[in-house]
Every structure is written in C-alpha cells, then in structure tokens.
N, C-alpha and C. Protein backbone atom coordinates (compact mmCIF):
# COMPACT_ATOMS: atom_id res chain seq x y z
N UNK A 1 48.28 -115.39 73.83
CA UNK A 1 48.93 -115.44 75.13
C UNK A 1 50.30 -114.80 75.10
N UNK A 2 50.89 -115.21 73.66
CA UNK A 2 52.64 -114.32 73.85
C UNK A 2 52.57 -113.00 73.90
N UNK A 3 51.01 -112.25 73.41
CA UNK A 3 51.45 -110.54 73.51
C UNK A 3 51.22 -110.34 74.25
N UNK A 4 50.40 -110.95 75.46
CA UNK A 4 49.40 -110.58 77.16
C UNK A 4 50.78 -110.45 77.59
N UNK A 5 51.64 -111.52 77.99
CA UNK A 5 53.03 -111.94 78.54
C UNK A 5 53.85 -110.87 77.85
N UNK A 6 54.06 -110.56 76.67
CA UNK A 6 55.15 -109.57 76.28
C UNK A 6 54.95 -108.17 76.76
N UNK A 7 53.48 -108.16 77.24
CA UNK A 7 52.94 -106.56 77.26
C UNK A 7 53.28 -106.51 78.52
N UNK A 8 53.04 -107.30 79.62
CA UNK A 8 53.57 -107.28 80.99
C UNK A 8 55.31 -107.43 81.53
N UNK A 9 55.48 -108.27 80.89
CA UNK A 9 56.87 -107.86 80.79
C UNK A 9 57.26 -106.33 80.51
N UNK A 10 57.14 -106.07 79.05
CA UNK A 10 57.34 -104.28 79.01
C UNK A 10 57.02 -103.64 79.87
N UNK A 11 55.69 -103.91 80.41
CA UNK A 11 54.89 -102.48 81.50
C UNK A 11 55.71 -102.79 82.95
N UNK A 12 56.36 -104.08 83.27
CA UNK A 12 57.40 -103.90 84.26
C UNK A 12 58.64 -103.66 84.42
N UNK A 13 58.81 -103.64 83.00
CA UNK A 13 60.58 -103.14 82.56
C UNK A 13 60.02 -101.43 82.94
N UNK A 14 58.99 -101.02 82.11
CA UNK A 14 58.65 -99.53 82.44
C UNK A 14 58.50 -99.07 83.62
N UNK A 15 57.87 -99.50 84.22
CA UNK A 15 57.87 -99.61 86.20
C UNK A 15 59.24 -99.47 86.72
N UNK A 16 59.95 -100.70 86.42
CA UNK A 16 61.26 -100.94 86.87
C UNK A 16 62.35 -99.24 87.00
N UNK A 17 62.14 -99.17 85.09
CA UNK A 17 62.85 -98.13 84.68
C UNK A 17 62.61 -96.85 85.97
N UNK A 18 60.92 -96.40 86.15
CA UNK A 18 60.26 -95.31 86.93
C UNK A 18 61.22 -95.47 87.65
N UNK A 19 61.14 -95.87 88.40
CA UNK A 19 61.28 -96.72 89.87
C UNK A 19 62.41 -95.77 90.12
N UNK A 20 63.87 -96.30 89.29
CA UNK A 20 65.46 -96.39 89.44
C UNK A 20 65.36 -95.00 89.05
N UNK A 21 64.90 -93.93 88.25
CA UNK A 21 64.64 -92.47 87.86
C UNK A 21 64.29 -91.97 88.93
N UNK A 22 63.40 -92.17 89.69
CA UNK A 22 62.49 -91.54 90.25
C UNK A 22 63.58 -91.61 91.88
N UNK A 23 64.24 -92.29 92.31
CA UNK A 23 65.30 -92.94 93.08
C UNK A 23 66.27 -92.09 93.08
N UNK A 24 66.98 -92.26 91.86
CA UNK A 24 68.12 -91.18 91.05
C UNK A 24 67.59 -89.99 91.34
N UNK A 25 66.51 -89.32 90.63
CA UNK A 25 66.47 -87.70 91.07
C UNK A 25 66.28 -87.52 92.55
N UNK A 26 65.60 -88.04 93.35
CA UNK A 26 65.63 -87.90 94.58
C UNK A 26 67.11 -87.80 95.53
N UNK A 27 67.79 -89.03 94.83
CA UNK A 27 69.10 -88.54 95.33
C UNK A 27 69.65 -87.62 95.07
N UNK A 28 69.31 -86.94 93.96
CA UNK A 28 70.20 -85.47 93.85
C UNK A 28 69.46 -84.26 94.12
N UNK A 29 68.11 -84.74 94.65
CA UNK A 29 67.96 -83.33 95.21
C UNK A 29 68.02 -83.54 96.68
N UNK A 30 68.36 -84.37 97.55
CA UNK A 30 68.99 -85.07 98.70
C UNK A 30 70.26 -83.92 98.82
N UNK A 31 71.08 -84.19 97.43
CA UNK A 31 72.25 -83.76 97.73
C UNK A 31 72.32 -82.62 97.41
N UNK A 32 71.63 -81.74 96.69
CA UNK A 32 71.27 -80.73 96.58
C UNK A 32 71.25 -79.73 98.01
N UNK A 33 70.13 -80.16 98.95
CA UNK A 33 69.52 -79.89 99.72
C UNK A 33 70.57 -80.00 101.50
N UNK A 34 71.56 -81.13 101.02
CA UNK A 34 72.25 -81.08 101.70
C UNK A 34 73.93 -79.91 101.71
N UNK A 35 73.90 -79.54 100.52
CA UNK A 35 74.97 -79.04 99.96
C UNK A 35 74.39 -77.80 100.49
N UNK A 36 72.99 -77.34 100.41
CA UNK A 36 72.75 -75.93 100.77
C UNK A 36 71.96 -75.77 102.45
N UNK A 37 72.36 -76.63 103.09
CA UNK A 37 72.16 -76.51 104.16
C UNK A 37 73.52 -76.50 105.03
N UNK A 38 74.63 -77.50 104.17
CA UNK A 38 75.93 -76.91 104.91
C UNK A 38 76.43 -75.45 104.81
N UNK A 39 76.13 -74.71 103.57
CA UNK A 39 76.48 -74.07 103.49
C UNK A 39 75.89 -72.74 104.13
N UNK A 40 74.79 -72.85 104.26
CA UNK A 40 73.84 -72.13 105.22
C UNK A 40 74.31 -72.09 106.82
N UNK A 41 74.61 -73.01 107.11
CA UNK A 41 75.57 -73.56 108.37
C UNK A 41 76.57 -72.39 108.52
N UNK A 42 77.75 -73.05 107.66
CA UNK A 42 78.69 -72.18 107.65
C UNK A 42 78.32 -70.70 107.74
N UNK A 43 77.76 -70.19 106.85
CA UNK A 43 77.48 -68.47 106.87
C UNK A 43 76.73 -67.97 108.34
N UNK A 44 76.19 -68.68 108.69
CA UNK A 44 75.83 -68.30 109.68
C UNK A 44 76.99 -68.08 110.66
N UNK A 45 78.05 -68.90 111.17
CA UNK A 45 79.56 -69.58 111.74
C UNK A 45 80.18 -68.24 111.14
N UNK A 46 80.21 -67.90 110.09
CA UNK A 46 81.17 -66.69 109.14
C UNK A 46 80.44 -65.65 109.98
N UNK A 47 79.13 -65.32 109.99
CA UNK A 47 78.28 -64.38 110.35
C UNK A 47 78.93 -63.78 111.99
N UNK A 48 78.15 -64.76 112.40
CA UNK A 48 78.39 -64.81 114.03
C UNK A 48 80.28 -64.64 114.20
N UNK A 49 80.93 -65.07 113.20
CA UNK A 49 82.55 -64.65 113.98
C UNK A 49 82.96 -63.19 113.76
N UNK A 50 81.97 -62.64 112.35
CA UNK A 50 82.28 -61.60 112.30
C UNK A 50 81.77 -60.76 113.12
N UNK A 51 80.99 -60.51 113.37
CA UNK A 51 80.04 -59.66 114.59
C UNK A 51 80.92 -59.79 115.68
N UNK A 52 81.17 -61.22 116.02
CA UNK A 52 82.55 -60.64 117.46
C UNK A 52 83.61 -60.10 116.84
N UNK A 53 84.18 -60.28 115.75
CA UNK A 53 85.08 -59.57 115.68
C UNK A 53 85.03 -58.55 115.46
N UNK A 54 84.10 -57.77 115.32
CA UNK A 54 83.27 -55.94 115.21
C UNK A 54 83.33 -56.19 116.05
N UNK A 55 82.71 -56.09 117.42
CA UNK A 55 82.67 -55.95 118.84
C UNK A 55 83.75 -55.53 119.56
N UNK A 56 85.05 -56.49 119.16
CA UNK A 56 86.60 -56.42 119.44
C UNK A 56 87.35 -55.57 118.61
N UNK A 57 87.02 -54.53 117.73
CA UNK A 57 86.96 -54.30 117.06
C UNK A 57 87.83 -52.61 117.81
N UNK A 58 88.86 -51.78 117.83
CA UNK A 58 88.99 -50.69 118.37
C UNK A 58 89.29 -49.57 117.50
N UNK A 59 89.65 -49.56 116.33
CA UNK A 59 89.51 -48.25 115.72
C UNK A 59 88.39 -48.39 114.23
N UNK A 60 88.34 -47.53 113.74
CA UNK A 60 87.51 -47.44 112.30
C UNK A 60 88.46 -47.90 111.46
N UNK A 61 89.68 -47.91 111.38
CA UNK A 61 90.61 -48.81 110.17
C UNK A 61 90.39 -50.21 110.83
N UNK A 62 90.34 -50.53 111.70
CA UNK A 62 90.04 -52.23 112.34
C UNK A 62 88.70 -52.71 111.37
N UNK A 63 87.76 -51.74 111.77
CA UNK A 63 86.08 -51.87 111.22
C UNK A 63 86.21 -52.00 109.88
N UNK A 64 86.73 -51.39 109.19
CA UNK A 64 86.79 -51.79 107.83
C UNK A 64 87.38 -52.44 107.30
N UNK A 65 88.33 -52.50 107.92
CA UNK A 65 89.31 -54.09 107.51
C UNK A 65 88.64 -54.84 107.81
N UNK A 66 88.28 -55.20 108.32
CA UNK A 66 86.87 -56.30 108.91
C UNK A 66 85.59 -56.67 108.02
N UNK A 67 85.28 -55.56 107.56
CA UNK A 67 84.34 -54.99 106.87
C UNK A 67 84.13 -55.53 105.47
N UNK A 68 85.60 -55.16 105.10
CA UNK A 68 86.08 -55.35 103.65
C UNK A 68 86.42 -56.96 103.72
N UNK A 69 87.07 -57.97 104.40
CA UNK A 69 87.13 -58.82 104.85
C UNK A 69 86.23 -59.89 104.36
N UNK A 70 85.43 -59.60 105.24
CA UNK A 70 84.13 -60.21 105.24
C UNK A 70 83.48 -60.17 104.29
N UNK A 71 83.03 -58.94 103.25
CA UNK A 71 82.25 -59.10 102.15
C UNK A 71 83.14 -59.88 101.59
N UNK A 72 84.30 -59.44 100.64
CA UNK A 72 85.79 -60.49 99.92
C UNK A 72 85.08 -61.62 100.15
N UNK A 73 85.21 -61.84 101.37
CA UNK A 73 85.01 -63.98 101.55
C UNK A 73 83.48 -64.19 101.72
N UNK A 74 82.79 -63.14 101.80
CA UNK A 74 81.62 -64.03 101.29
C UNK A 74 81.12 -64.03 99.84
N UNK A 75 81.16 -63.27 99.23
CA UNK A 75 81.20 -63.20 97.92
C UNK A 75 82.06 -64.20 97.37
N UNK A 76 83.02 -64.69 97.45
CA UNK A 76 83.89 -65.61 96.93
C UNK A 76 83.06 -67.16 97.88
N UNK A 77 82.69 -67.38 98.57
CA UNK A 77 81.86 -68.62 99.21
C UNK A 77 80.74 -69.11 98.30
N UNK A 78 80.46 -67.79 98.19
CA UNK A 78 78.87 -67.77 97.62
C UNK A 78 78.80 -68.13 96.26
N UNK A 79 79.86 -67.28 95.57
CA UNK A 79 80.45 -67.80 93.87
C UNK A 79 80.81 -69.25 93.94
N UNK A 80 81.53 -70.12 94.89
CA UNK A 80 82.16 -70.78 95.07
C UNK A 80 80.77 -72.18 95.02
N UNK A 81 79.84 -71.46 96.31
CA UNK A 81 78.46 -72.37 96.43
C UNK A 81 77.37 -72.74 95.25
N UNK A 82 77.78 -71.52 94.89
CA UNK A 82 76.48 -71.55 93.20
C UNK A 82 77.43 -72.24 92.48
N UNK A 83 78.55 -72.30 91.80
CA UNK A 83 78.78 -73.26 91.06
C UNK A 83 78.85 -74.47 91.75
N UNK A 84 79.40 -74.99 92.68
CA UNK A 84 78.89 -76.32 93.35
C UNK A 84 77.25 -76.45 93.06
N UNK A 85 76.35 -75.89 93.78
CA UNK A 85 74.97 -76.42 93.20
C UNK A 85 74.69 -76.38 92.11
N UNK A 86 75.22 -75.28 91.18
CA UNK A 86 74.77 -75.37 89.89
C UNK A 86 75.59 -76.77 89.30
N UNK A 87 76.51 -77.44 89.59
CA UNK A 87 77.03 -78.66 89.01
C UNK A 87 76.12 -79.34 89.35
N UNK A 88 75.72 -79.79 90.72
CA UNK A 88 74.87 -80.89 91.05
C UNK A 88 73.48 -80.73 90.31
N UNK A 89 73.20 -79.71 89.54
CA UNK A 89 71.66 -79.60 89.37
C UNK A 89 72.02 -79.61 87.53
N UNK A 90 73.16 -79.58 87.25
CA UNK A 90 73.76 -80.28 85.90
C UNK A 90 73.71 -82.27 85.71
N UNK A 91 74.48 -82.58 87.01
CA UNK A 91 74.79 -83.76 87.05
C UNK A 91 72.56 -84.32 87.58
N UNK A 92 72.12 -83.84 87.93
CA UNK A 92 70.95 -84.40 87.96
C UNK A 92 69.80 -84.17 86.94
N UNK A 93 69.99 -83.24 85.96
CA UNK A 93 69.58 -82.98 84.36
C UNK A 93 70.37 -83.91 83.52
N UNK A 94 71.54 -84.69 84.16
CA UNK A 94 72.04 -85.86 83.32
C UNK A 94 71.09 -86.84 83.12
C-alpha cells in the first residue's frame, strides 16, 4: 500500500509540476505576442505619419530628409524590437 500511495503522490507532484510549466511558457509567449503586436501598432502610426509628411512635403531636399529620417528610426525601432523579443524568448528558455 506505501508504494501505490508514494507512486500517486509523485505522478501528482509531476502533474502539478506540468501544470505551473505549461502556465509559465504560455505566459511568455502571451508576452511575446503582445510585445509584437505593439510594435506592429506603432509602425504602422510611424508609417502612416510618414506618408503625410511626403504629401506636405515641397521640395526634393524636404523628400529626402524625410526619407532618410524615416529609414534612421526605423531601423533603430526594429534593432531596438528584436532585442526586446529576443530577451523575452531568452527569459522564457529560462
């Protein structure tokens, strides 16, 4: 009778364990998923301000200042976004 009882005990500590893992990764790909949907947000917001500001836009030194602008800061967002997700997808391989 003590190993029936010891074996069930274990197989619900093991359950238990699943359980709180299975919980845990979900939350980080939660946050994952949320981290790249703000940021998807935003670029779009970056997108759309730049296009009006081409529109308003009156000489070809305006346009490329604009131009140049815009790539600069998205490239630096984007560097900025991949290491943010790449941490969270560190901290959830923890």
């Amino acid at each position: 009778m003590i190993n029936i009882e010891e074996a069930n005990k274990k197989s619900k500590e093991v359950v238990d364990a699943a359980v709180k893992n299975y919980a845990e990764v979900t939350k980080g790909f939660q946050s994952i998923a949320a981290e790249a949907t703000e940021y998807s947000k935003k670029s779009v917001q970056d997108l759309t301000s730049f296009v009006e500001q081409l529109t308003a836009a009156r000489s070809i030194e305006a346009l490329i200042e604009l131009q140049t602008t815009y790539a600069k800061n998205s490239y630096e967002s984007f560097v900025a976004e991949a290491t943010k997700i790449g941490e969270l997808y560190i901290d959830l391989a923890k």
